[in-house]
Structure formats: C-alpha cells, structure tokens
Protein backbone atom coordinates (compact mmCIF):
# COMPACT_ATOMS: atom_id res chain seq x y z
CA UNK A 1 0.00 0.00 0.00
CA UNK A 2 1.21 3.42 -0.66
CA UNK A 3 -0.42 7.28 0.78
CA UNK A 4 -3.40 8.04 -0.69
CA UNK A 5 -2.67 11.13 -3.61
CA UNK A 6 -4.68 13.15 -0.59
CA UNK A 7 -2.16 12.51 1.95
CA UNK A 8 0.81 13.16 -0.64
CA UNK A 9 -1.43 16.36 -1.22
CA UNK A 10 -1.37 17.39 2.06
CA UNK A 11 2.14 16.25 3.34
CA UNK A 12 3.66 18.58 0.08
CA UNK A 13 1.21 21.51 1.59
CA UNK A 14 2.66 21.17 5.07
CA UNK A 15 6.39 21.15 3.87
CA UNK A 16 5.80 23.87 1.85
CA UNK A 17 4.24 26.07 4.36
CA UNK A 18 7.12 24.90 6.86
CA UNK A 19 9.75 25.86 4.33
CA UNK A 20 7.97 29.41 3.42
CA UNK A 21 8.27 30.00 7.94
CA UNK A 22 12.01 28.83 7.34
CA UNK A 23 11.57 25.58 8.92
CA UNK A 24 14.55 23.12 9.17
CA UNK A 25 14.87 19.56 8.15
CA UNK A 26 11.92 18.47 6.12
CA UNK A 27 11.05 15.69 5.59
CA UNK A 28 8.05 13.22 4.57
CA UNK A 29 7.25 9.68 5.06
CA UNK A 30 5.02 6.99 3.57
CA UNK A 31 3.72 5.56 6.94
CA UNK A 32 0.87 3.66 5.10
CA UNK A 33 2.61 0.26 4.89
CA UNK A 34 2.98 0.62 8.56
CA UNK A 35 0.61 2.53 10.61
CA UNK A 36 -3.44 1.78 9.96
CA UNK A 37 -4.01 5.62 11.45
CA UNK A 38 -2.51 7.72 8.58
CA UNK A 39 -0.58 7.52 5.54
CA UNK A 40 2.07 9.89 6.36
CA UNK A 41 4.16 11.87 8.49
CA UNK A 42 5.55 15.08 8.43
CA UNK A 43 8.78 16.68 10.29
CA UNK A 44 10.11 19.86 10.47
CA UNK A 45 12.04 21.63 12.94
CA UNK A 46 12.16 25.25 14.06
CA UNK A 47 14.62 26.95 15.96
CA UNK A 48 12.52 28.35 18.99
CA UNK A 49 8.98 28.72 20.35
CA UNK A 50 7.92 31.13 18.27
CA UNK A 51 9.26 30.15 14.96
CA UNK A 52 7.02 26.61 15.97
CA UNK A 53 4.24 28.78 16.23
CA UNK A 54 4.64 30.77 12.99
CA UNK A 55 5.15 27.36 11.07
CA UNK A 56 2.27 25.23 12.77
CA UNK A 57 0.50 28.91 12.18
CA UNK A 58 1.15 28.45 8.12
CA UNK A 59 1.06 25.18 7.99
CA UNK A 60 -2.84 25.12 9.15
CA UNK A 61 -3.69 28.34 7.01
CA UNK A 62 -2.45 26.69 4.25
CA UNK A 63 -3.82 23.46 4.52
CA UNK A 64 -7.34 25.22 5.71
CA UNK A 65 -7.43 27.73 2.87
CA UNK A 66 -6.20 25.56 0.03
CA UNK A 67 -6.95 22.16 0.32
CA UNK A 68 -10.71 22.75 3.08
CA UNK A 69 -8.25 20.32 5.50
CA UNK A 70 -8.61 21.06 9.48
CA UNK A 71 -6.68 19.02 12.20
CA UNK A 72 -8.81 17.06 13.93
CA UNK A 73 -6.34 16.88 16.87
CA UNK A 74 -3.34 19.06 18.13
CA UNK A 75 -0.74 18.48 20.59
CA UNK A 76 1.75 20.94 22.37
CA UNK A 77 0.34 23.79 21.45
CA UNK A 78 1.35 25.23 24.86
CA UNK A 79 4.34 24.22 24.79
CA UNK A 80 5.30 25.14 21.24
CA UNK A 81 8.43 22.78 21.77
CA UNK A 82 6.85 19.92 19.33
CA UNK A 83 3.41 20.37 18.40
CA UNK A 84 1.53 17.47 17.02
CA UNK A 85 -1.27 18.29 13.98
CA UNK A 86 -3.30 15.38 12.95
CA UNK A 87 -4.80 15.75 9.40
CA UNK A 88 -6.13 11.96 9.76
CA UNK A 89 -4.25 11.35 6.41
CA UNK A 90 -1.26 13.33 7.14
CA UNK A 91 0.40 14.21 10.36
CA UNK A 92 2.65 16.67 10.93
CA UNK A 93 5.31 17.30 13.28
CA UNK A 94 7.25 20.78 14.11
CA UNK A 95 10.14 20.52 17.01
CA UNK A 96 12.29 22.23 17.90
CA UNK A 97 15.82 21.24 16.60
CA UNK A 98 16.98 20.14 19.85
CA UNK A 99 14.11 18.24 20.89
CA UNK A 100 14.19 16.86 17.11
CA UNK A 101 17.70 15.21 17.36
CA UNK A 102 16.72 13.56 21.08
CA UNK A 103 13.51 11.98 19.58
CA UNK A 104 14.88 11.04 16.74
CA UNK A 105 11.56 10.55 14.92
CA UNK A 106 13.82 9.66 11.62
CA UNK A 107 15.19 6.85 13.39
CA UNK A 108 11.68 5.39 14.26
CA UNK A 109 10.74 5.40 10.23
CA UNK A 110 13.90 5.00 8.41
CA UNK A 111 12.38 2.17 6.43
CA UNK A 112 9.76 3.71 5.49
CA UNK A 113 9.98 5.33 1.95
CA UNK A 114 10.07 9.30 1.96
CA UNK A 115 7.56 11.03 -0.29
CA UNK A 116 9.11 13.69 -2.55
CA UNK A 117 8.89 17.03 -2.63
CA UNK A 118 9.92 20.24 -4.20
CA UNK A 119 13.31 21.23 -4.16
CA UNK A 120 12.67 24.65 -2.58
CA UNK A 121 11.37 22.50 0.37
CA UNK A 122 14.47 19.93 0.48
CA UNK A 123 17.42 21.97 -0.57
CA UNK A 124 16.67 24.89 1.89
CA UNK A 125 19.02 23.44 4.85
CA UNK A 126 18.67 19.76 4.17
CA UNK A 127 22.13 18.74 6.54
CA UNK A 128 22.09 18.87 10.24
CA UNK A 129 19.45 16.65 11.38
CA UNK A 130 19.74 14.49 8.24
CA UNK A 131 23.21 13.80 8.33
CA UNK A 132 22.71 12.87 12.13
C-alpha cells in the first residue's frame, strides 16, 4: 500500500508552508505500509517557540485555505516545543531542533519510503538533522 494522492497532497502543503516560515529539516514519510491511522508523516524543525508557532501557524492556514483540510487533533500547542497536527491522512510534526535530534523521529521510520517534494522545500538546509 502506498499514501493516498490526498495525503501526498497534504504532506507537500505542510512542507511547503514549513519551508515558506524557514523551517529546518523536512522531511516526509510513507507511513501507510505501517501505521493503519494515517498515511504519512511530516517533520520539520524550528529553531525556537515562536518560529514553531509561525510554522504550525502556516502550515494550518495553508492546509485550511487551500486544500478545506482542518486538524482534527493538536498536541503541544502550549508548549510550542513539538506540536503534534493530525490531518487523519497526514500528520505533521514541528520541534524544535533540539528536541528533534533527542527523539529522533527519523530513526523510528527510516524504512519507510520518503515522499518527494519540491526542491525549494528539500534543498533549503537539508544537513544537520539528516546527516545525524
């Protein structure tokens, strides 16, 4: 099984939102063959509590004003050190960078395949937390 076109729809939204708020790191994954809750996952990172808020901020405008898509659950909000948006098909992760490389939510689903997307999402700042 591979993500539904909507979920591929809606993960390439969410990076490209997160890239436009200068997010770090982004990355998407096919989940489908491996979680029956959603088809893929989204991770960014951010370099502080606000810059979490301005991408989780775009990232639901976006996905709101452009593809009619509201989270049906959110986590961390408060917080704003990883905040958790659940799309049902997609969901999408912003951390920040420290709390990113501690998780290690790349680690978790490395053999998962990653979905593609645009090159002015990937080749923004592509090396830290990849390389790691």
């Amino acid at each position: 099984m591979t993500a539904s076109p909507r979920a591929v729809e809606l993960a390439v939204a969410a990076a490209e939102a997160a890239a436009e708020k200068l997010a770090r790191d982004i990355v998407a994954f096919d989940v489908s063959d491996r979680l029956p809750i959603t088809d893929a996952f989204v991770l960014a990172s951010a370099s502080n509590d606000r810059q979490v808020r301005a991408v989780v901020d775009a990232i639901e405008e976006r996905l709101q004003k452009f593809h009619r898509a509201k989270p049906l659950h959110r986590e961390g909000e408060a917080e704003c050190r990883w905040v958790l948006l659940d799309y049902l098909d997609v969901v999408v992760h912003v951390q920040h960078v420290e709390d990113r490389l501690y998780y290690g939510l790349e680690r978790l689903w490395k053999d998962c395949p990653t979905l593609p997307l645009p090159a002015a999402v990937t080749g923004a700042d592509s090396a830290a937390v990849g390389a790691s």
